[in-house]
N, C-alpha and C. Protein backbone atom coordinates (compact mmCIF):
# COMPACT_ATOMS: atom_id res chain seq x y z
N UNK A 1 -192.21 71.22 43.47
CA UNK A 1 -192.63 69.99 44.06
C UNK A 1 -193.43 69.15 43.10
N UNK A 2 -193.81 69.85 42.51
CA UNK A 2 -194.95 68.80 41.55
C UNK A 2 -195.92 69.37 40.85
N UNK A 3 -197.12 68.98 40.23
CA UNK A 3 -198.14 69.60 39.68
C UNK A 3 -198.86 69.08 40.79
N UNK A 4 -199.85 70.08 41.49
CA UNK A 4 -200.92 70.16 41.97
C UNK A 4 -202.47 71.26 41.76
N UNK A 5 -203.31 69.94 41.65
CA UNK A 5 -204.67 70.65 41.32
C UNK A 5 -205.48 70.35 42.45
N UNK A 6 -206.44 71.40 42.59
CA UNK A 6 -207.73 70.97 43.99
C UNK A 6 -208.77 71.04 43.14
N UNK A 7 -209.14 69.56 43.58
CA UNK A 7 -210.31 68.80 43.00
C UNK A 7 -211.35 68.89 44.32
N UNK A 8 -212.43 69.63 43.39
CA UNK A 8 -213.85 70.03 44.35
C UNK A 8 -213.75 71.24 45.09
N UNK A 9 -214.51 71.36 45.90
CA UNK A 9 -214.53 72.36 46.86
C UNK A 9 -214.29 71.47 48.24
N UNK A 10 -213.41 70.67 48.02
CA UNK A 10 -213.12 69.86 49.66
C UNK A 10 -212.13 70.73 49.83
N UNK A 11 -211.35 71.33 51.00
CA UNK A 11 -210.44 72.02 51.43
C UNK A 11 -209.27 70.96 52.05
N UNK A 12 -208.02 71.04 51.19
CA UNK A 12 -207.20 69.83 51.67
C UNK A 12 -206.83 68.99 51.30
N UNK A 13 -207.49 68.63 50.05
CA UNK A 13 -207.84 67.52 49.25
C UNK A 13 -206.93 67.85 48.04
N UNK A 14 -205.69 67.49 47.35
CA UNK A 14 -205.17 67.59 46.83
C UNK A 14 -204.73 66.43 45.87
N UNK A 15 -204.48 65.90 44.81
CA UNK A 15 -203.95 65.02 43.87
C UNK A 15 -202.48 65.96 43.33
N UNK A 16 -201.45 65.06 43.25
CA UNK A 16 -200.01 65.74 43.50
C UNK A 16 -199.80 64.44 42.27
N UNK A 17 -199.22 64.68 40.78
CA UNK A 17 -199.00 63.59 40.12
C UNK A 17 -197.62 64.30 39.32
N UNK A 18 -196.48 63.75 39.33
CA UNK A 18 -195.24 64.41 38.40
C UNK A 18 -195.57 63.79 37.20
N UNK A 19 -195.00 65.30 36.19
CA UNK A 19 -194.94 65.16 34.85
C UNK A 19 -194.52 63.03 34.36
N UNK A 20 -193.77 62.61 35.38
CA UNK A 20 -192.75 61.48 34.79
C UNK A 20 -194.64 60.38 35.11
N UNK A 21 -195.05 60.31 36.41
CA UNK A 21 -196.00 59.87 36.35
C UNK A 21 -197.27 59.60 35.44
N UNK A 22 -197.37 61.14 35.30
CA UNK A 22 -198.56 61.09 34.16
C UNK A 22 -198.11 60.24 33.15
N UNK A 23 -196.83 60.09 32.80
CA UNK A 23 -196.46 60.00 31.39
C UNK A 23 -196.73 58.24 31.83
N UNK A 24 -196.35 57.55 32.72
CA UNK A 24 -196.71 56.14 33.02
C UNK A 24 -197.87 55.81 33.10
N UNK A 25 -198.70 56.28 33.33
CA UNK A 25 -200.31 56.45 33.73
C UNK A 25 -200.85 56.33 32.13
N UNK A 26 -200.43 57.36 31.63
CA UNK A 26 -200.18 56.81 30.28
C UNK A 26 -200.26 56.29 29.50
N UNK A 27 -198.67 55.69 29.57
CA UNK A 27 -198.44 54.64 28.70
C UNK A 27 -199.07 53.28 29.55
N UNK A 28 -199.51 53.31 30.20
CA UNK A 28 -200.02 51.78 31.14
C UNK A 28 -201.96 51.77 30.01
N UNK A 29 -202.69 52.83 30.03
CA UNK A 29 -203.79 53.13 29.88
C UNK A 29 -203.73 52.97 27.89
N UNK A 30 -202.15 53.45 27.47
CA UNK A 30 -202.38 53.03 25.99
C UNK A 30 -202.27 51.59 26.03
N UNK A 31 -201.08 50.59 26.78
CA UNK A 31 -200.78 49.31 26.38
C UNK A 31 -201.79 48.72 26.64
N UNK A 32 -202.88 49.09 27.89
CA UNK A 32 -204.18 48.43 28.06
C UNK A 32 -205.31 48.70 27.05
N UNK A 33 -205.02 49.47 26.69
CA UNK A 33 -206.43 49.54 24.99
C UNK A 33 -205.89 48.61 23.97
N UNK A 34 -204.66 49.12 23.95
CA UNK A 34 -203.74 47.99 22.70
C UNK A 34 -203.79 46.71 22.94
N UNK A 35 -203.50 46.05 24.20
CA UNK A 35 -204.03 44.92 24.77
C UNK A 35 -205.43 44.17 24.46
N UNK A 36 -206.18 44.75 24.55
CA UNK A 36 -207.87 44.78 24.59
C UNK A 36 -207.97 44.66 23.10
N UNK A 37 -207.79 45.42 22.17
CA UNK A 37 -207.84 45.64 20.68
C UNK A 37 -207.34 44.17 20.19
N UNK A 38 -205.76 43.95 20.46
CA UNK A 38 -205.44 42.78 19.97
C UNK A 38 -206.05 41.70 20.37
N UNK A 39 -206.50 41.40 21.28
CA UNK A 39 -207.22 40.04 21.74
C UNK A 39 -208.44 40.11 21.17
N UNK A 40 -209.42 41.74 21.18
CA UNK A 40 -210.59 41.16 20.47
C UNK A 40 -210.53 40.95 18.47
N UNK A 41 -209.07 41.17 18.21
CA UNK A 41 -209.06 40.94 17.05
C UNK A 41 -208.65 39.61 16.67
N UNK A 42 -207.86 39.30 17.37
CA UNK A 42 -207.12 37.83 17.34
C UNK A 42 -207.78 36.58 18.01
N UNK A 43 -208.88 36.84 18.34
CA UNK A 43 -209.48 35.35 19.22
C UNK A 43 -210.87 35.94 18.73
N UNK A 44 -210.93 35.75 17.14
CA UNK A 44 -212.03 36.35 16.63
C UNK A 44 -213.44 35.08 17.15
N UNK A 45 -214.35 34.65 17.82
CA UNK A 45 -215.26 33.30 17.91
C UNK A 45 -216.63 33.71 16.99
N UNK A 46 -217.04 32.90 16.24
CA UNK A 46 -218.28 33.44 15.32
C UNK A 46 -218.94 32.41 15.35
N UNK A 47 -220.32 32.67 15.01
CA UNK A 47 -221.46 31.78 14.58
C UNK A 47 -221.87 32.05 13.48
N UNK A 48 -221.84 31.08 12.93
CA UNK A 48 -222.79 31.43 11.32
C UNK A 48 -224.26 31.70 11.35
N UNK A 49 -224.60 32.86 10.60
CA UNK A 49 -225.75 33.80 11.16
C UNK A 49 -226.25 33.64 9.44
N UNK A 50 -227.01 32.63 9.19
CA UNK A 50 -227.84 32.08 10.16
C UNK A 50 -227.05 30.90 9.74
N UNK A 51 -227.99 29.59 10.13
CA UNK A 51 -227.06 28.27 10.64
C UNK A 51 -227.00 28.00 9.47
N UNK A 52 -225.97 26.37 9.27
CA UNK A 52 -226.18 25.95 8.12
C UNK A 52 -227.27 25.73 7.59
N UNK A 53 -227.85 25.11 6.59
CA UNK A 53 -228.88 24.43 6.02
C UNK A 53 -228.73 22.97 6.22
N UNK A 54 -227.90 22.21 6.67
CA UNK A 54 -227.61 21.04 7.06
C UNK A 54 -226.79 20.97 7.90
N UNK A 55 -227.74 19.83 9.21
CA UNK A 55 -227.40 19.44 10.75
C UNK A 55 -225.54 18.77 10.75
N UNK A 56 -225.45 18.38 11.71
CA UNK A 56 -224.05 17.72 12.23
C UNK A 56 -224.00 16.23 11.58
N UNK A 57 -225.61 16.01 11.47
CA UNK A 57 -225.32 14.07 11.31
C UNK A 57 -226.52 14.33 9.77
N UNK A 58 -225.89 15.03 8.96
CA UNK A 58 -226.60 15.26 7.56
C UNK A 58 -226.30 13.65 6.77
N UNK A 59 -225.01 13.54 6.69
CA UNK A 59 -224.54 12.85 6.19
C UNK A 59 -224.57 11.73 6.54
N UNK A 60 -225.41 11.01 7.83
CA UNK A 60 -225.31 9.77 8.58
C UNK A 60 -226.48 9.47 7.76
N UNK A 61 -227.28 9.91 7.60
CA UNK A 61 -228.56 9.50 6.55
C UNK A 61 -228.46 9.34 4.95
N UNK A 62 -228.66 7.75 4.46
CA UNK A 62 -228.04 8.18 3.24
C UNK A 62 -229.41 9.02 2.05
N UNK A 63 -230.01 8.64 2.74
CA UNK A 63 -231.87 9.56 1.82
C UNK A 63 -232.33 10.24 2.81
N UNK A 64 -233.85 11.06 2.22
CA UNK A 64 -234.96 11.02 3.05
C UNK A 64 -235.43 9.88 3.47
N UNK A 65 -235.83 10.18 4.59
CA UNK A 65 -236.91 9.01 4.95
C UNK A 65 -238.55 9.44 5.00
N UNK A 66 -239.23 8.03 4.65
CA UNK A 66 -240.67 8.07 4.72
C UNK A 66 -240.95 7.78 6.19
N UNK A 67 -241.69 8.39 6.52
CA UNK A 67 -242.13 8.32 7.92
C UNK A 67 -242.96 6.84 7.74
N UNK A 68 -243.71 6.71 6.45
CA UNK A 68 -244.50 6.10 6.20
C UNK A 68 -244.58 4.65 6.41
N UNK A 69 -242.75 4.21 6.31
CA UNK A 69 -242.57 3.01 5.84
C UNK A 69 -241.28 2.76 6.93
N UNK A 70 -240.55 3.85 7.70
CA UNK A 70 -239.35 3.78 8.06
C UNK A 70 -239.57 2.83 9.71
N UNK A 71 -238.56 2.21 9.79
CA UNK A 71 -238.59 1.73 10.95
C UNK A 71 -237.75 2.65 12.24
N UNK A 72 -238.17 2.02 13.30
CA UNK A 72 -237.34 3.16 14.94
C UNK A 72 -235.98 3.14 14.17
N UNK A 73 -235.30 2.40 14.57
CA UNK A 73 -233.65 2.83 14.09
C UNK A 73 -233.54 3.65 13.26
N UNK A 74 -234.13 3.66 11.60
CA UNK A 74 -233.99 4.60 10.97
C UNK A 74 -234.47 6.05 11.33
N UNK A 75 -235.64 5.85 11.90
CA UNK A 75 -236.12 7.44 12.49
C UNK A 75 -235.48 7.97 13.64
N UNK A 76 -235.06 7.43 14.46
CA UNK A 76 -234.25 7.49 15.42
C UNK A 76 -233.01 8.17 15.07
N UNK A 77 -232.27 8.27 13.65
CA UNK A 77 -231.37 8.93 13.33
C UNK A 77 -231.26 10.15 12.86
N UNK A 78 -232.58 10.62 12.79
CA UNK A 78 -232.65 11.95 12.33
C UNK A 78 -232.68 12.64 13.23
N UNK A 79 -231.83 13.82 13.37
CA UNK A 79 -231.57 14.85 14.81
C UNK A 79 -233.04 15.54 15.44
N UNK A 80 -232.81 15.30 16.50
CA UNK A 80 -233.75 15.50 17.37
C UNK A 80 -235.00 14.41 18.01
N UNK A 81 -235.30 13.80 16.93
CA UNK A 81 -236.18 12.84 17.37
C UNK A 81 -236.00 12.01 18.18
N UNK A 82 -234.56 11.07 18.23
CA UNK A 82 -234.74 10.00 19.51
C UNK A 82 -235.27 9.09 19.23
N UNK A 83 -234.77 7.76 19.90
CA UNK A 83 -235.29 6.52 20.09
C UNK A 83 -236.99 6.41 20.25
N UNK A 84 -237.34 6.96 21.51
CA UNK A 84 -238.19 6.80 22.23
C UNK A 84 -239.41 7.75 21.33
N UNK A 85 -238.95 8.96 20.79
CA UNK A 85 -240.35 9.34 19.88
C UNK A 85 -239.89 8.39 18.58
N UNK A 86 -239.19 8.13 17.89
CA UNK A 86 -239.07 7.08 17.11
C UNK A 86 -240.25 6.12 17.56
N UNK A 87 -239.73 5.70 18.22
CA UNK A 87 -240.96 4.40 18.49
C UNK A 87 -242.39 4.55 19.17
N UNK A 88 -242.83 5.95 19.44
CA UNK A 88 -243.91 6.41 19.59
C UNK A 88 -244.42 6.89 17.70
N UNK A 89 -243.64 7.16 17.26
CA UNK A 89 -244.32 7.33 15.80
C UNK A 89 -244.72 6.17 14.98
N UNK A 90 -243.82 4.88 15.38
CA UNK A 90 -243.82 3.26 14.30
C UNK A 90 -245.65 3.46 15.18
N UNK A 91 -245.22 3.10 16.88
CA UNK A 91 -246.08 2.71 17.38
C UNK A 91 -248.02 3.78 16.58
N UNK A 92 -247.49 4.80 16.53
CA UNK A 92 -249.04 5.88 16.42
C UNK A 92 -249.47 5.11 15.10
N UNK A 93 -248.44 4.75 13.99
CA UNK A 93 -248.31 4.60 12.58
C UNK A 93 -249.28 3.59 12.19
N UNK A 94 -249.00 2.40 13.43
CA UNK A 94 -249.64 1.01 13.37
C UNK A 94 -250.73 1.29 13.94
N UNK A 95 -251.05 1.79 14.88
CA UNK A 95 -252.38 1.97 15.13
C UNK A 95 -253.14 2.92 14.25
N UNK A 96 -252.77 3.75 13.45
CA UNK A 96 -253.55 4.75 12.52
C UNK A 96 -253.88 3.46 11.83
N UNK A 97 -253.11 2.56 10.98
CA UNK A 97 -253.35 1.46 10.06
C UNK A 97 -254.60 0.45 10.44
N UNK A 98 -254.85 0.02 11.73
CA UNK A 98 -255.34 -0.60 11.77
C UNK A 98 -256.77 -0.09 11.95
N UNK A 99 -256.97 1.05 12.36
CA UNK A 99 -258.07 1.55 12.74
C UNK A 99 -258.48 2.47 11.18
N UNK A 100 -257.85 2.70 10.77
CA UNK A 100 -258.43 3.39 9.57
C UNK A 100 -258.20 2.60 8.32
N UNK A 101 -256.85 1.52 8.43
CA UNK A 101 -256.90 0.84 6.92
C UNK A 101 -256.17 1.77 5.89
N UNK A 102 -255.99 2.66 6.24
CA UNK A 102 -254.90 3.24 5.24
C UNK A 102 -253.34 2.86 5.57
N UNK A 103 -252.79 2.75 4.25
CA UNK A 103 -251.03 2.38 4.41
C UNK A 103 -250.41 4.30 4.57
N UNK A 104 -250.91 4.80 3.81
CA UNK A 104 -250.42 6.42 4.20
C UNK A 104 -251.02 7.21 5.13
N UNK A 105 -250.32 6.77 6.02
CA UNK A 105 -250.82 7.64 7.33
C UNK A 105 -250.35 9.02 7.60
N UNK A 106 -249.24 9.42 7.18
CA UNK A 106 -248.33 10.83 7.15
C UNK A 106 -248.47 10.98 5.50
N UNK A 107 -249.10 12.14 5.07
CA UNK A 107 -249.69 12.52 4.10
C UNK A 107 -248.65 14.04 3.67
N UNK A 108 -248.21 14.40 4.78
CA UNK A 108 -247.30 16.03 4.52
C UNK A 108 -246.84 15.69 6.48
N UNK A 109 -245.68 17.31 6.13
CA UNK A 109 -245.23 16.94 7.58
C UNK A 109 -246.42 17.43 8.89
N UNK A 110 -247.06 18.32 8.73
CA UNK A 110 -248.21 18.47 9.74
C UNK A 110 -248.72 17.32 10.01
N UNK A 111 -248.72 16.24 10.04
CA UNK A 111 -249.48 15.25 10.02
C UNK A 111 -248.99 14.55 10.79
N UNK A 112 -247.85 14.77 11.46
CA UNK A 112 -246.78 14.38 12.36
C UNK A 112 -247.38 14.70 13.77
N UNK A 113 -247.74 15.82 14.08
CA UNK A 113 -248.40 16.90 15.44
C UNK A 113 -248.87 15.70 16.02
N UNK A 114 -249.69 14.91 15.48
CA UNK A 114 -251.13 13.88 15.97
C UNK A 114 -250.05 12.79 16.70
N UNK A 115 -248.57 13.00 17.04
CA UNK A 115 -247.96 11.92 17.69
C UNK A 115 -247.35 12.25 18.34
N UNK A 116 -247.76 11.85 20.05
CA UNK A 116 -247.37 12.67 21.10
C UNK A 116 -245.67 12.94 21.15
N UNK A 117 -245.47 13.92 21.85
CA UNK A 117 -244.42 14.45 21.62
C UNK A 117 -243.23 15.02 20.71
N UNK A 118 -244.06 15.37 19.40
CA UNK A 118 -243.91 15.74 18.01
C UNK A 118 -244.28 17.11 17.73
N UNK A 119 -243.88 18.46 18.02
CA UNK A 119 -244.36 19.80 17.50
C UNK A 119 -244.59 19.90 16.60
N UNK A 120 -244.50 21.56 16.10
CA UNK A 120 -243.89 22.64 15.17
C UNK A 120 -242.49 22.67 15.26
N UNK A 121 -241.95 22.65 16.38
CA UNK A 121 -240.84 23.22 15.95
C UNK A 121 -239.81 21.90 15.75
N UNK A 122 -239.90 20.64 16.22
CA UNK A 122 -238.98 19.42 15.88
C UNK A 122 -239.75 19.18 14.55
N UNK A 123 -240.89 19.23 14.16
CA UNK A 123 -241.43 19.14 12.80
C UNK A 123 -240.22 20.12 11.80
N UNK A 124 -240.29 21.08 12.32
CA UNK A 124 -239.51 22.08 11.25
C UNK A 124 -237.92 21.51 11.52
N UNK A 125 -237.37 20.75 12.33
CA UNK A 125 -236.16 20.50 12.66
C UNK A 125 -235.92 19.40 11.79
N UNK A 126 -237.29 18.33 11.52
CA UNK A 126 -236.79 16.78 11.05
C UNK A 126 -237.04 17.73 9.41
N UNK A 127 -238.10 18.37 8.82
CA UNK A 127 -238.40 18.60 7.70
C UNK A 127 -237.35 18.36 6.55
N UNK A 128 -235.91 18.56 6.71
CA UNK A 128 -235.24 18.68 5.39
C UNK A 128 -234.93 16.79 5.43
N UNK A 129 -235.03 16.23 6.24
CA UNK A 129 -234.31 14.77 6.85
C UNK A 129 -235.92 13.65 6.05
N UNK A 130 -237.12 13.97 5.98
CA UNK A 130 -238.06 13.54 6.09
C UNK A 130 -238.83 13.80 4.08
N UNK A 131 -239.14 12.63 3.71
CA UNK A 131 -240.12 12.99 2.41
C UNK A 131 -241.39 11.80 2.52
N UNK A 132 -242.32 12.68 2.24
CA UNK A 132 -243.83 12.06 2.10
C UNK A 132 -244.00 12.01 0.60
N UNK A 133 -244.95 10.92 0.31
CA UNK A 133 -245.42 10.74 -1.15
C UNK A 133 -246.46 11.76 -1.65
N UNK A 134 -246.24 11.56 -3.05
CA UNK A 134 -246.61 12.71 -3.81
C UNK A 134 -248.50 12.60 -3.60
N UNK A 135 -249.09 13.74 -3.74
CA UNK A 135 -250.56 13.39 -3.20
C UNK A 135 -250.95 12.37 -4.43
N UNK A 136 -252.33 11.65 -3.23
CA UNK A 136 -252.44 10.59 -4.36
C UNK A 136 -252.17 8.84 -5.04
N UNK A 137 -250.80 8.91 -4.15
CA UNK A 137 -250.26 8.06 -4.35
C UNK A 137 -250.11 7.27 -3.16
N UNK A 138 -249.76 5.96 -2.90
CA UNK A 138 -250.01 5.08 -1.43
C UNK A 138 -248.16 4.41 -1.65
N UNK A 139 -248.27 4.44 0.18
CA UNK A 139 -247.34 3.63 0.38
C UNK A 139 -247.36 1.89 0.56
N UNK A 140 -246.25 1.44 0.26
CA UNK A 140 -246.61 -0.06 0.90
C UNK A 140 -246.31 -0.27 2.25
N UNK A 141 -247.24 -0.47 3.06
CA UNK A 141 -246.55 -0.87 4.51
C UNK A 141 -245.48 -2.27 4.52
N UNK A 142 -244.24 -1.79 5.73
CA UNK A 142 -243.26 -2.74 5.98
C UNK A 142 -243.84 -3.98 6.65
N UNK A 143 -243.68 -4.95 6.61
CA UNK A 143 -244.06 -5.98 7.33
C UNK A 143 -243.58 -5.78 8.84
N UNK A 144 -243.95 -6.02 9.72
CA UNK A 144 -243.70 -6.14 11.29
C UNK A 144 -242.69 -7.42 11.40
C-alpha cells in the first residue's frame, strides 16, 4: 500500500506518502530553493556603503559659496537648506552687520548654529557646498 510511519505516540495517526510522491515533494522543495537563489541573485538592489561624497544637485552649483556674501537664491540651492532657511540666514547676516559692524559674520561653519533652524547635522550636510575666508581676512558685503 505505501510507506507508512507513526508519528508520535498519537494512536491512529498515520502519514501514508508513495515513493512517486516523495519524489514530487521533492522536486517542488528543490525548484523552490532554485527559485529563491535565482531571484536573490538576479534582482541584485544595492546602496553604496557609504554614500557618495557628492549630493544629486553637486553639479547645479558652479563654486562654493560664501555664506558671507551669497544671496537666498544662491543659498537656497544647496541641498537641504531651502528657501525659507536661506532667507533666515541673508536675514540673521544683516542683522549680525548692523549690530556688530562686521562684514564677516560666518567666520568657519559652526558659526552657522546661531541661525535658527541651522544644526550639526545640515551644517555637516551644506559643509562640502559652503567656503568661508581664510582667518583674518574680510569680506565685502553685497549691496541690498
Amino acid at each position: 500500500m505505501g510507506w507508512r510511519r507513526r508519528v508520535g505516540d498519537r494512536a491512529g495517526f498515520e502519514l501514508s506518502f508513495s515513493a512517486g510522491q516523495r519524489r514530487a515533494v521533492g522536486a517542488l522543495l528543490v525548484c523552490a530553493i532554485a527559485l529563491c537563489g535565482w531571484r536573490l541573485l538576479s534582482d541584485r538592489v544595492t546602496i553604496p556603503d557609504p554614500q557618495p561624497p557628492r549630493g544629486d544637485r553637486f553639479a547645479d552649483l558652479a563654486d562654493r559659496i560664501d555664506p558671507n556674501t551669497a544671496e537666498t537664491a544662491d543659498l537656497a540651492t544647496i541641498p537641504g537648506l531651502g528657501s525659507k532657511r536661506a532667507q533666515a540666514l541673508v536675514d540673521w547676516r544683516t542683522a549680525a552687520r548692523t549690530r556688530d559692524g562686521q562684514a564677516t559674520v560666518f567666520r568657519r561653519p559652526e558659526d552657522l548654529y546661531k541661525v535658527r533652524g541651522i544644526g550639526p547635522a545640515l551644517v555637516d550636510q551644506m559643509r562640502p557646498y559652503l567656503i568661508f575666508p581664510p582667518p583674518g581676512a574680510t569680506t565685502t558685503p553685497t549691496p541690498p
